[in-house]
Protein backbone atom coordinates (compact mmCIF):
# COMPACT_ATOMS: atom_id res chain seq x y z
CA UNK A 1 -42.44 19.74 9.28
CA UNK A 2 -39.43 18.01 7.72
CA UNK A 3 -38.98 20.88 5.57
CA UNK A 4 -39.40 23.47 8.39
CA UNK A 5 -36.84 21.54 10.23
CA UNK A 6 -34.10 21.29 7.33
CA UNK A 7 -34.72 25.06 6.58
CA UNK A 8 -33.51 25.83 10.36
CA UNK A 9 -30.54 23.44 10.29
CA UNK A 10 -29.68 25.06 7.03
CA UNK A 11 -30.44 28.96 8.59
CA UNK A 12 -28.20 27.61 11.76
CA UNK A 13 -25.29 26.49 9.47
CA UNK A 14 -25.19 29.72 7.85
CA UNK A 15 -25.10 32.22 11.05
CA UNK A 16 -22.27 29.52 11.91
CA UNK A 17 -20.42 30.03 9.08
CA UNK A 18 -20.87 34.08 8.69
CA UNK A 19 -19.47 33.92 12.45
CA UNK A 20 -16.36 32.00 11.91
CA UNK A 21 -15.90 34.48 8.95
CA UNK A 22 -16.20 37.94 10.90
CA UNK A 23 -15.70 36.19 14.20
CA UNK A 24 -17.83 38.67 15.89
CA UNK A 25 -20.52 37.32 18.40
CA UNK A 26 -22.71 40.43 18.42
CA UNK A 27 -23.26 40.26 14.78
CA UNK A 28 -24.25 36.60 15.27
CA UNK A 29 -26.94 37.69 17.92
CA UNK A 30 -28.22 40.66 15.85
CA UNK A 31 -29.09 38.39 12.56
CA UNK A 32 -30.82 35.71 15.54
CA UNK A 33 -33.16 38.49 16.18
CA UNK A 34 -33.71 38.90 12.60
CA UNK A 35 -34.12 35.77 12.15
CA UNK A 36 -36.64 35.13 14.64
CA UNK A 37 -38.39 38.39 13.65
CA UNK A 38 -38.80 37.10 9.86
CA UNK A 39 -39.74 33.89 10.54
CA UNK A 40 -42.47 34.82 13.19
């Protein structure tokens, strides 16, 4: 659980930091769905 929990603090920090790069919200929301999609 601890790990499970890291590994989406870790996943969050990254979309963070690919948004502040290409400061575009879409692409944000499109790797989310991914995300979600690959993980479930």
């Amino acid at each position: 659980m601890v790990g499970l929990l890291t590994l989406l603090s870790f996943c969050i920090c990254t979309l963070i930091h690919m948004l502040q790069i290409l400061g575009d919200g879409s692409f944000l929301i499109q790797n989310l769905h991914l995300l979600v999609l690959y993980l479930y």
